[in-house]
PDB file of N, CA and C in Angstrom:
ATOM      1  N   UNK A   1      -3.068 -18.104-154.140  1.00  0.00           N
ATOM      2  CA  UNK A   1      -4.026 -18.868-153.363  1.00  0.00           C
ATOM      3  C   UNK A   1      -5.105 -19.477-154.253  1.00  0.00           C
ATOM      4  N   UNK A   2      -5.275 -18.600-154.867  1.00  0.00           N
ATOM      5  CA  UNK A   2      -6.749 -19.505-156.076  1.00  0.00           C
ATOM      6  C   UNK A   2      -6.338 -20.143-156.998  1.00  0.00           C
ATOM      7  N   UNK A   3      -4.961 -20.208-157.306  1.00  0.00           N
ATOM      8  CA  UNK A   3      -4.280 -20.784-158.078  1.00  0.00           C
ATOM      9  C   UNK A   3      -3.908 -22.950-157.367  1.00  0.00           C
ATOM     10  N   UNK A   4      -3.888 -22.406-156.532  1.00  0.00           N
ATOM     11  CA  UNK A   4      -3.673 -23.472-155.532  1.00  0.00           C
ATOM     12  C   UNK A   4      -5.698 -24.720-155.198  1.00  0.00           C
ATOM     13  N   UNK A   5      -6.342 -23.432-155.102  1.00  0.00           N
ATOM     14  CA  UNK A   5      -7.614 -24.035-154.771  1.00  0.00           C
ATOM     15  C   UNK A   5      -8.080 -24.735-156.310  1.00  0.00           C
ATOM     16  N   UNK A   6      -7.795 -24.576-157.284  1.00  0.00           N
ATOM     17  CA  UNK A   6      -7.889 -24.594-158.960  1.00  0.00           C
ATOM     18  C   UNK A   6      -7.320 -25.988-158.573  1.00  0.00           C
ATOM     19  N   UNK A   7      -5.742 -26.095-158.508  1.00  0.00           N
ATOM     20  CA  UNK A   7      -5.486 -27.032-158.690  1.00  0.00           C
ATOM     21  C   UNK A   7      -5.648 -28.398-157.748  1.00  0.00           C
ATOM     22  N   UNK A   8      -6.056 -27.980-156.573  1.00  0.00           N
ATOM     23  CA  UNK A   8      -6.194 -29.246-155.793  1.00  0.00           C
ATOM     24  C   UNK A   8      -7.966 -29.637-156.290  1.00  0.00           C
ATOM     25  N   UNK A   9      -8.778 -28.564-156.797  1.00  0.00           N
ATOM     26  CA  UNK A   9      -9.637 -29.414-157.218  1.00  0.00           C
ATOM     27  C   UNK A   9      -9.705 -29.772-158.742  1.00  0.00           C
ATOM     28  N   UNK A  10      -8.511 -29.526-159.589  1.00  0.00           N
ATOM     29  CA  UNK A  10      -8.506 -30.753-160.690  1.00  0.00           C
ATOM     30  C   UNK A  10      -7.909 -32.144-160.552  1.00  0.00           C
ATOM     31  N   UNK A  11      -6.946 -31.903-158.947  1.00  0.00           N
ATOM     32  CA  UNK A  11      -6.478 -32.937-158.799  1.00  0.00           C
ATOM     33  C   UNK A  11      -7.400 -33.885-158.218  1.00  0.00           C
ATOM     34  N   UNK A  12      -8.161 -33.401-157.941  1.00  0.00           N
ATOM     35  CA  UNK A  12      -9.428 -34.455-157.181  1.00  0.00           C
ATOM     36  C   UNK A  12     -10.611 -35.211-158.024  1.00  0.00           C
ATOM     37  N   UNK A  13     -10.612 -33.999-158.928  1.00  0.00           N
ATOM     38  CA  UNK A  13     -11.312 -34.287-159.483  1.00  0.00           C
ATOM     39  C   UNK A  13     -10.297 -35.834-160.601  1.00  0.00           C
ATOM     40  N   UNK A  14      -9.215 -35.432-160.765  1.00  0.00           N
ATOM     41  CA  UNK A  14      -8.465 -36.279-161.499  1.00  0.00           C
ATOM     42  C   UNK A  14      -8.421 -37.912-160.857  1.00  0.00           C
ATOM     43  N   UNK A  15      -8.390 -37.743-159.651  1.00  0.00           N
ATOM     44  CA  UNK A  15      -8.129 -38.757-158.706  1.00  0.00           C
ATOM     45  C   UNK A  15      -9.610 -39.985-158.695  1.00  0.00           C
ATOM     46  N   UNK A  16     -10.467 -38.697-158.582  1.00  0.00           N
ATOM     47  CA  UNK A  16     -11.796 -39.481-158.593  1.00  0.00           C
ATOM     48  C   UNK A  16     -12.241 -39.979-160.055  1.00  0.00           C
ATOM     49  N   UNK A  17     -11.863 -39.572-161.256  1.00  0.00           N
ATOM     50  CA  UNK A  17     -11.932 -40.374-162.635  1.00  0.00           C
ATOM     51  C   UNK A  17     -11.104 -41.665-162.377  1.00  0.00           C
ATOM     52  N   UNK A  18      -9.999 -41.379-162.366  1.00  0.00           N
ATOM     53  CA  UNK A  18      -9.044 -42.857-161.918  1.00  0.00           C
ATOM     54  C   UNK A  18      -9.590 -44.126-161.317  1.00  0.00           C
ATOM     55  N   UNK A  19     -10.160 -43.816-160.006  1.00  0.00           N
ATOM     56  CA  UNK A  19     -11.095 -44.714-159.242  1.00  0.00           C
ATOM     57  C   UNK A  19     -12.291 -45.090-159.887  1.00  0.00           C
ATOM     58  N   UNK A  20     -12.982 -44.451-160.231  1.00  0.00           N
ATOM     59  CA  UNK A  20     -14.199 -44.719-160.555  1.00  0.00           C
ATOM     60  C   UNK A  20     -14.566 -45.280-162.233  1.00  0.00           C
ATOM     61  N   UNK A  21     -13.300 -45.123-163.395  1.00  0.00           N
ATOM     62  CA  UNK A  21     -13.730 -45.266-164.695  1.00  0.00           C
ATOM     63  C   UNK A  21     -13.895 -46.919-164.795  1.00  0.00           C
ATOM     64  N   UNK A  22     -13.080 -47.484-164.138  1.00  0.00           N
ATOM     65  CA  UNK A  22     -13.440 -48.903-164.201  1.00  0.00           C
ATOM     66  C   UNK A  22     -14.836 -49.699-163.799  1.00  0.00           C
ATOM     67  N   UNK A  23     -14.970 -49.292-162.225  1.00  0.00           N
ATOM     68  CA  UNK A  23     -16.194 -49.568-161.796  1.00  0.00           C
ATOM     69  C   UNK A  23     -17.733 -49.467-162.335  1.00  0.00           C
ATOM     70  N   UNK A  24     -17.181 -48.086-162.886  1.00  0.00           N
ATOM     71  CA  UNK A  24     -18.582 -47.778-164.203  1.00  0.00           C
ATOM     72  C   UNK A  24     -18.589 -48.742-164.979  1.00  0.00           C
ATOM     73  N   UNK A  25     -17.489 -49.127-165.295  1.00  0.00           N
ATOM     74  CA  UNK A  25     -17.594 -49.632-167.339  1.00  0.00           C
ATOM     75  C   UNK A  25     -17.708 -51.543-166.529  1.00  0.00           C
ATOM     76  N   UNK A  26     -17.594 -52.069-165.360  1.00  0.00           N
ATOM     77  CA  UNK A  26     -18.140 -52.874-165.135  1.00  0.00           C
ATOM     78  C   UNK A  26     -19.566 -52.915-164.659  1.00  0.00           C
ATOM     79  N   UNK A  27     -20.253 -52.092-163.881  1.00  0.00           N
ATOM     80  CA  UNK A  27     -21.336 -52.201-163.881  1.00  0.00           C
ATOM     81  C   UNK A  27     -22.264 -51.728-165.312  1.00  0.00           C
ATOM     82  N   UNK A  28     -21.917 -50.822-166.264  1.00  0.00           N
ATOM     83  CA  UNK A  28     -23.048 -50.679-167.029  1.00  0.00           C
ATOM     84  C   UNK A  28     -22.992 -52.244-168.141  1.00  0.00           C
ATOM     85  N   UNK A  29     -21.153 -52.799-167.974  1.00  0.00           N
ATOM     86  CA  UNK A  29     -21.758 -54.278-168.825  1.00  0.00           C
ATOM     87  C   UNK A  29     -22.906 -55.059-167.888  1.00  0.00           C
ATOM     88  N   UNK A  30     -22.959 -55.076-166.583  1.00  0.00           N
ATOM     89  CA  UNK A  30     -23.472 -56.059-165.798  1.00  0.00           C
ATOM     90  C   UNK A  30     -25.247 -55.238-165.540  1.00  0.00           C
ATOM     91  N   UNK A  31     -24.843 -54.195-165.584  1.00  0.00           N
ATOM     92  CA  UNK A  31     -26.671 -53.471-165.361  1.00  0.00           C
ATOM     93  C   UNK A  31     -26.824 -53.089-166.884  1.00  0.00           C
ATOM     94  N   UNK A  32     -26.227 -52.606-167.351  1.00  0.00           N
ATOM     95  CA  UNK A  32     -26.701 -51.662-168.828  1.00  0.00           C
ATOM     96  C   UNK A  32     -26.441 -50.272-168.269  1.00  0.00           C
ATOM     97  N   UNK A  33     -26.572 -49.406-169.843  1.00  0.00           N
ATOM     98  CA  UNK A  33     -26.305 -47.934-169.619  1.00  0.00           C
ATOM     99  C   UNK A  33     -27.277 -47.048-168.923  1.00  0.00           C
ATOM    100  N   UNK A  34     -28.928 -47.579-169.388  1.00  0.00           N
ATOM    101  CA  UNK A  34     -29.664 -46.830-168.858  1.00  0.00           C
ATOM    102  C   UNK A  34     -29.653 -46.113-167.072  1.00  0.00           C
ATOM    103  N   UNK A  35     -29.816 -47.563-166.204  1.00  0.00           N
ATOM    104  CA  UNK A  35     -29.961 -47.091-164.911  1.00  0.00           C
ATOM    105  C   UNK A  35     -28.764 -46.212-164.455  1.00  0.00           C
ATOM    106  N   UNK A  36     -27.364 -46.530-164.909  1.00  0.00           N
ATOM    107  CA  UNK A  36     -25.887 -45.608-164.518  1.00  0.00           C
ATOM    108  C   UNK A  36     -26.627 -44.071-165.047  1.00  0.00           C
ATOM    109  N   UNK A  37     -27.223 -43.938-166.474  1.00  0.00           N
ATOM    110  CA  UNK A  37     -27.538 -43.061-166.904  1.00  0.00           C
ATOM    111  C   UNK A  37     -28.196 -42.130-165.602  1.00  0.00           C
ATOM    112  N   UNK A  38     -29.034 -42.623-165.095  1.00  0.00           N
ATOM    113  CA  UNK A  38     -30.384 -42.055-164.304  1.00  0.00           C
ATOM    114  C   UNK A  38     -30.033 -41.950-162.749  1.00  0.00           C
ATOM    115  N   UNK A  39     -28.699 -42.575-162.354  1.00  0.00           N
ATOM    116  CA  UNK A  39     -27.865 -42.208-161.268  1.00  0.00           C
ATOM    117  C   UNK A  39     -27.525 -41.436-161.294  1.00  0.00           C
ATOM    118  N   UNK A  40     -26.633 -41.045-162.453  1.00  0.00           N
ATOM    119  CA  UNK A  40     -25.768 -40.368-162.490  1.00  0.00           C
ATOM    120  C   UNK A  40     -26.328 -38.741-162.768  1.00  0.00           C
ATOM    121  N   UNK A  41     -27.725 -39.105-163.703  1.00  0.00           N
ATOM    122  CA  UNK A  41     -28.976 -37.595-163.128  1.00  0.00           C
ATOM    123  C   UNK A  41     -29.179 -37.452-161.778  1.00  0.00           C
ATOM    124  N   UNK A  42     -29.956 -38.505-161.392  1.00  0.00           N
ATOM    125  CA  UNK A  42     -29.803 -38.260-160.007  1.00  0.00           C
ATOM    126  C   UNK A  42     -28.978 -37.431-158.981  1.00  0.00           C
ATOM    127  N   UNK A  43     -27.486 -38.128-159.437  1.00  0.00           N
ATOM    128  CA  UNK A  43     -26.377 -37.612-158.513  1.00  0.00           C
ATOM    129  C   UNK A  43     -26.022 -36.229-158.896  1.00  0.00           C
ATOM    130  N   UNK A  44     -26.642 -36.056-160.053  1.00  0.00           N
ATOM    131  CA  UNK A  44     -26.185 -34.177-160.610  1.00  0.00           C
ATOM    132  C   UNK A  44     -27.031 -33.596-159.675  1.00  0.00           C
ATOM    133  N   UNK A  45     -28.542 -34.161-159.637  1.00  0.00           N
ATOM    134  CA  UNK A  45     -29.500 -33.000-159.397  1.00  0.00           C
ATOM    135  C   UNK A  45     -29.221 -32.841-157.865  1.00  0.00           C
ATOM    136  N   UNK A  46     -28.664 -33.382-157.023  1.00  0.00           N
ATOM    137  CA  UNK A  46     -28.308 -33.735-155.783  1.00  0.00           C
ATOM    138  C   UNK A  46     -27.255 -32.191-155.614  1.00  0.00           C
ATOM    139  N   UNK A  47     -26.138 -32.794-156.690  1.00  0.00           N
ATOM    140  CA  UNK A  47     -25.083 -31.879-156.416  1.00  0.00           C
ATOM    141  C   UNK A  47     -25.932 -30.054-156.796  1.00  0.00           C
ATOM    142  N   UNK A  48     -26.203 -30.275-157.331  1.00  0.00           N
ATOM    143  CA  UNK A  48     -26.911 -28.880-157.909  1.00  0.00           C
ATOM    144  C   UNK A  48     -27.650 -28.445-156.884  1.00  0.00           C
ATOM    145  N   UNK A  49     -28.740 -28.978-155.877  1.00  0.00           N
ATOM    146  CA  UNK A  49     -29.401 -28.883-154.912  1.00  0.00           C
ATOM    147  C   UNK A  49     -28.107 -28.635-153.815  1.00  0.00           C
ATOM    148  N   UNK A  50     -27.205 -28.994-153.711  1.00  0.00           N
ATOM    149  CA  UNK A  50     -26.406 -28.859-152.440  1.00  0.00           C
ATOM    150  C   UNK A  50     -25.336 -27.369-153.091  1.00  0.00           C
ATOM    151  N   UNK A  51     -25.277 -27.136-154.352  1.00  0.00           N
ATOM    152  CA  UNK A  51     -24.977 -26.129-154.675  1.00  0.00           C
ATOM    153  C   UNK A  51     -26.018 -24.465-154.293  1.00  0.00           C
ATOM    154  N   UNK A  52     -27.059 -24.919-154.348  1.00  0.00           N
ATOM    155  CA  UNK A  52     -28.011 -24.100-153.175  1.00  0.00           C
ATOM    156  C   UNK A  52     -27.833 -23.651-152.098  1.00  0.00           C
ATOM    157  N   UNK A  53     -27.248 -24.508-151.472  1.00  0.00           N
ATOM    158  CA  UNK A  53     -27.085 -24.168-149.893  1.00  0.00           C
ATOM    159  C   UNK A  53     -25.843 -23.910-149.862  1.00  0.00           C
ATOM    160  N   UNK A  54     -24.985 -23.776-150.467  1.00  0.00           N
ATOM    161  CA  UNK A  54     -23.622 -23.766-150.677  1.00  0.00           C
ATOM    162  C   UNK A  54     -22.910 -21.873-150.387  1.00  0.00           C
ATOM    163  N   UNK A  55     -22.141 -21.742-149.682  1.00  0.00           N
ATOM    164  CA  UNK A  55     -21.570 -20.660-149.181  1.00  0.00           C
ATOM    165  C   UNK A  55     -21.216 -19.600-150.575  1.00  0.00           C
ATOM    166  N   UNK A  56     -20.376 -18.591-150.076  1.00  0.00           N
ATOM    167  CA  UNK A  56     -20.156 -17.430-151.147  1.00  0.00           C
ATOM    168  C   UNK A  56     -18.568 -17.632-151.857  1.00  0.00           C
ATOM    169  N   UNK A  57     -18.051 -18.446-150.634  1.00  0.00           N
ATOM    170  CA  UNK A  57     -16.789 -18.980-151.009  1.00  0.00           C
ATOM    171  C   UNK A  57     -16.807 -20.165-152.093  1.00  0.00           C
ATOM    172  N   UNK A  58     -17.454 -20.970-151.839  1.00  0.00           N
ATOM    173  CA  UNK A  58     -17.649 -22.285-152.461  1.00  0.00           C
ATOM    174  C   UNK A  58     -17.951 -22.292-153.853  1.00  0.00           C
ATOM    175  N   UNK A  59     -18.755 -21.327-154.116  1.00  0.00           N
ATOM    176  CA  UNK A  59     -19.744 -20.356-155.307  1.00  0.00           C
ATOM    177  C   UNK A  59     -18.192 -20.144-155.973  1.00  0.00           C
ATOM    178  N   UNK A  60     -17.703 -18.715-154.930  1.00  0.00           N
ATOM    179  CA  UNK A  60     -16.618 -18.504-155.800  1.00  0.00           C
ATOM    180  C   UNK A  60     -15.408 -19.422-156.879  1.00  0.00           C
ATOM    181  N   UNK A  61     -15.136 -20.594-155.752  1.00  0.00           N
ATOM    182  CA  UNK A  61     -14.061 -21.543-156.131  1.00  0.00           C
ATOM    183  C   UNK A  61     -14.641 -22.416-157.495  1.00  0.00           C
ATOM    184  N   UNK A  62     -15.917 -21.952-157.325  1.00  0.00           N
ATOM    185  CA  UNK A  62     -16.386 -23.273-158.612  1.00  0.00           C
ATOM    186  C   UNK A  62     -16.522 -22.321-159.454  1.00  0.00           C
ATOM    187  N   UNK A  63     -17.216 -21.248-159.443  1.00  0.00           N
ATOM    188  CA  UNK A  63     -16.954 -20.261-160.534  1.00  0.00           C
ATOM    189  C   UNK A  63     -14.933 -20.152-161.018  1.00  0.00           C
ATOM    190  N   UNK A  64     -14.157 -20.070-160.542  1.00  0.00           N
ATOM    191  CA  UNK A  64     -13.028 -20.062-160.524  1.00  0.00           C
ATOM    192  C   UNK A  64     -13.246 -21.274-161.427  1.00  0.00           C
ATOM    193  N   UNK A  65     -12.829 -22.780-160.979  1.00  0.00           N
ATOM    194  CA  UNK A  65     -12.875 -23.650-161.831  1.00  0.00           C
ATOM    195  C   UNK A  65     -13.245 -23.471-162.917  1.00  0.00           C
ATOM    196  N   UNK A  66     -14.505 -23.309-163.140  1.00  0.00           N
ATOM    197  CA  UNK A  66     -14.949 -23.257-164.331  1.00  0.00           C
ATOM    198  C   UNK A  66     -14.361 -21.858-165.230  1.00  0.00           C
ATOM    199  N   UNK A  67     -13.814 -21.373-164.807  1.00  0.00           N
ATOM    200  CA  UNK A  67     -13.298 -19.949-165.522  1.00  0.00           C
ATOM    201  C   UNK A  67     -12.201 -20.529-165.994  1.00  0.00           C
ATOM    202  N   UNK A  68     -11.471 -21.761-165.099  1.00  0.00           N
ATOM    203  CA  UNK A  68     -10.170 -21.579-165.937  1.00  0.00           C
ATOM    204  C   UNK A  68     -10.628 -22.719-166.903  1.00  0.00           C
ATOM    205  N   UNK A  69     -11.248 -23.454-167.074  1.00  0.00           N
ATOM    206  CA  UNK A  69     -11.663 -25.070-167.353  1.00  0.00           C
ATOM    207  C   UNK A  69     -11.866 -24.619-169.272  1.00  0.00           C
ATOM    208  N   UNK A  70     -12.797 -22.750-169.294  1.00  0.00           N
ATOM    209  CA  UNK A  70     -13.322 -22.252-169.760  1.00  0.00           C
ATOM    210  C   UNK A  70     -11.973 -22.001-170.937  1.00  0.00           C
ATOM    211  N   UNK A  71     -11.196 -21.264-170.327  1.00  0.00           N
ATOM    212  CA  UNK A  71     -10.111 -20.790-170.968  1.00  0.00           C
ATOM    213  C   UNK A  71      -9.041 -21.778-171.763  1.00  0.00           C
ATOM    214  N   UNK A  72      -9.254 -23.119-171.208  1.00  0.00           N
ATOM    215  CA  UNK A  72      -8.504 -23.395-171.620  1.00  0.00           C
ATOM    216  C   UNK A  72      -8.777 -24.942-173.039  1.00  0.00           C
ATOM    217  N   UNK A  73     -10.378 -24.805-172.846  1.00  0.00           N
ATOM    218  CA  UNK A  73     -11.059 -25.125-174.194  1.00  0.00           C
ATOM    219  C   UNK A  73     -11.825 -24.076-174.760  1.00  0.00           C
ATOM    220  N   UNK A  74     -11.157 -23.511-175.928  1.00  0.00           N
ATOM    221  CA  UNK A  74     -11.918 -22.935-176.595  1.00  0.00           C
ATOM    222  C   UNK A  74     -11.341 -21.566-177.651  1.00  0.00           C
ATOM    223  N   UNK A  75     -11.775 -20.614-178.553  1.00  0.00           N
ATOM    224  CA  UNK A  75     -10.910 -20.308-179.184  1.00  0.00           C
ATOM    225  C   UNK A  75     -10.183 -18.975-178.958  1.00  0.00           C
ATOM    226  N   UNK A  76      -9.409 -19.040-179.077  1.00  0.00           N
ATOM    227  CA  UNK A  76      -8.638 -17.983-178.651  1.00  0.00           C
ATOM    228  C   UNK A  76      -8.416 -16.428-179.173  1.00  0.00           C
ATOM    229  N   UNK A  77      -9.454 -16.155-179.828  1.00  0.00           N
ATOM    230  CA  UNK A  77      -9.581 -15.264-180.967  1.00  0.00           C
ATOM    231  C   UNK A  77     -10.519 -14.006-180.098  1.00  0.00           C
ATOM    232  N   UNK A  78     -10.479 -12.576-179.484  1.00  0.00           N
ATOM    233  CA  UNK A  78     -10.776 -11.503-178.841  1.00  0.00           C
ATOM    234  C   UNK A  78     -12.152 -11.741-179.005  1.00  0.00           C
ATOM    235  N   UNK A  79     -12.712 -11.755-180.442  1.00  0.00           N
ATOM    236  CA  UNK A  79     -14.285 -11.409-180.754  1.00  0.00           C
ATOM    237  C   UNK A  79     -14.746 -12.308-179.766  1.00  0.00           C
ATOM    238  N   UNK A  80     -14.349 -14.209-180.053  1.00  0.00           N
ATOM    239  CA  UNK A  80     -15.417 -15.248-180.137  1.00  0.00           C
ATOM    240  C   UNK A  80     -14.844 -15.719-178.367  1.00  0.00           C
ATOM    241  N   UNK A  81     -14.711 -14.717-177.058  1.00  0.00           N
ATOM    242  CA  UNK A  81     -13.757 -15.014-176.319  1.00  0.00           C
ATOM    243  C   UNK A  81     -15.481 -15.238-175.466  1.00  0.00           C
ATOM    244  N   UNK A  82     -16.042 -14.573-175.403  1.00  0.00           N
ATOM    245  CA  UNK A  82     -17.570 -14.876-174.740  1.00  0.00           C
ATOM    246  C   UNK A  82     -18.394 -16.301-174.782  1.00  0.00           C
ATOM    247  N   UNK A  83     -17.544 -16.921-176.110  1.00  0.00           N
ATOM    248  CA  UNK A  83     -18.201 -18.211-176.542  1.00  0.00           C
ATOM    249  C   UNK A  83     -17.884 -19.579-175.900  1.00  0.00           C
ATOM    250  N   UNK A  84     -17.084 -19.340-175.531  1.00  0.00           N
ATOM    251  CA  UNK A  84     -16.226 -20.386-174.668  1.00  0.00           C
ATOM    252  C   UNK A  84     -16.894 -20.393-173.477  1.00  0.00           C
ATOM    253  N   UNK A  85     -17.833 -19.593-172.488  1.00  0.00           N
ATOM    254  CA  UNK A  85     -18.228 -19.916-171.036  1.00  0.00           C
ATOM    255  C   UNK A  85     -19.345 -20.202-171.399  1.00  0.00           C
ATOM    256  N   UNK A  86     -20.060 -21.057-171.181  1.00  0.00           N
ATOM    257  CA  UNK A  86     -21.175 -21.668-170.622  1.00  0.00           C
ATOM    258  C   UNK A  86     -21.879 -20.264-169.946  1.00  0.00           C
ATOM    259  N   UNK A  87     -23.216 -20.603-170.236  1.00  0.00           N
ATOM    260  CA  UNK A  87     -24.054 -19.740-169.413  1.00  0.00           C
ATOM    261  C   UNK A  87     -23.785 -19.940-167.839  1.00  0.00           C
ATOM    262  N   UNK A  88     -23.779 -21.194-167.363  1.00  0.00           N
ATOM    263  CA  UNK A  88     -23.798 -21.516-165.781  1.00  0.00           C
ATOM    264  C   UNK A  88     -22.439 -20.432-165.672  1.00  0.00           C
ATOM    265  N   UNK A  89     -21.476 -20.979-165.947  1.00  0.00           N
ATOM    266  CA  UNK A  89     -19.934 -20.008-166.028  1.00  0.00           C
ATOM    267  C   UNK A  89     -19.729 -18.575-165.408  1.00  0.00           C
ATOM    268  N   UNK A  90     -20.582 -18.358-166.915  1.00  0.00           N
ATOM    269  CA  UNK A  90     -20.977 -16.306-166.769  1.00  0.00           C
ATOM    270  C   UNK A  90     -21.731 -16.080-165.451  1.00  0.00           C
ATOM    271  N   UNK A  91     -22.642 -16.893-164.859  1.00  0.00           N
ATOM    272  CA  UNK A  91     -23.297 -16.527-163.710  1.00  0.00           C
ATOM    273  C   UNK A  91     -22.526 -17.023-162.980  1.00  0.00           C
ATOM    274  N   UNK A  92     -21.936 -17.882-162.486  1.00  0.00           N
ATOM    275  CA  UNK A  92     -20.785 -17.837-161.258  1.00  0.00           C
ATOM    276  C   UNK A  92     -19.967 -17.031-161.070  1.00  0.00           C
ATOM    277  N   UNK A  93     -19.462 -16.504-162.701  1.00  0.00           N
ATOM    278  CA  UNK A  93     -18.178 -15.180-162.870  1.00  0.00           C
ATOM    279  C   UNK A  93     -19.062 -13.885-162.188  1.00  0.00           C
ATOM    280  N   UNK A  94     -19.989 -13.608-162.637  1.00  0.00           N
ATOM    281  CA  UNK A  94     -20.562 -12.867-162.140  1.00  0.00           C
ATOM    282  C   UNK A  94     -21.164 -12.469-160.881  1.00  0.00           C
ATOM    283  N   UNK A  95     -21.121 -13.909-160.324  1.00  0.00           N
ATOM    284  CA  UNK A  95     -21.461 -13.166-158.936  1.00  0.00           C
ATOM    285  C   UNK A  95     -20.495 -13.187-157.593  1.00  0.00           C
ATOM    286  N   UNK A  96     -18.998 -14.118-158.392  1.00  0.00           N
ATOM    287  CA  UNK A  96     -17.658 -14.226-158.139  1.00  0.00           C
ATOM    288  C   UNK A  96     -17.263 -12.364-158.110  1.00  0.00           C
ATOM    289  N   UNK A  97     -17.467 -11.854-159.463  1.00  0.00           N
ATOM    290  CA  UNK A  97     -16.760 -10.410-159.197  1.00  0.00           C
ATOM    291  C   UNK A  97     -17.571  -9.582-158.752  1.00  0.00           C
ATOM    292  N   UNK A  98     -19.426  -9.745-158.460  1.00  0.00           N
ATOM    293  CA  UNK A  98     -19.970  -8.949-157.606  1.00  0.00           C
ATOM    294  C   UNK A  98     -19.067  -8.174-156.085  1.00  0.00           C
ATOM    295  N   UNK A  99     -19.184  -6.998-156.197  1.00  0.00           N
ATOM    296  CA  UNK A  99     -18.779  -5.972-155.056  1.00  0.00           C
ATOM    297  C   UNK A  99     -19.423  -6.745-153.502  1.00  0.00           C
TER     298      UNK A  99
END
């Protein structure tokens, strides 16, 4: 099952690069980089704010994402295996395997 939720959201996420890489790279010739820049803050701090209100499930699935996203850049060596997650990461993992 989480194997499944993983992949329909890389596929979305895949789907939505497709659509959208063009549209960018015409508007920042026609606006410039800056303002896309300051949207596209915008549109994080948005998502991050709606990550707030966001359920225990939802938490989980993105912690998931990012666990596997984690694993599968980075080095593969026992010691340096901590180095690869992002701080945000470790706190989603963590409150993903909270009891």
């Amino acid at each position: 099952m989480a194997g499944l939720v993983v992949a329909s959201a890389m596929a979305t996420i895949g789907l939505a690069l497709t659509f959208l890489v063009f549209p960018a790279g015409y508007l920042s010739d026609r606006m410039g980089r800056k303002p896309l820049n300051l949207a596209g803050g915008l549109l994080m701090a948005l998502g991050v704010f709606l990550l707030l209100l966001a359920t225990l499930s939802v938490l989980a699935g993105t912690a998931l994402l990012l666990r596997v996203s984690g694993r599968r850049s980075g080095p593969k060596q026992r010691t340096e295996r901590g180095s690869r997650f992002s701080v945000l990461s470790s706190l989603f993992r963590s409150i993903a395997d909270s009891p």
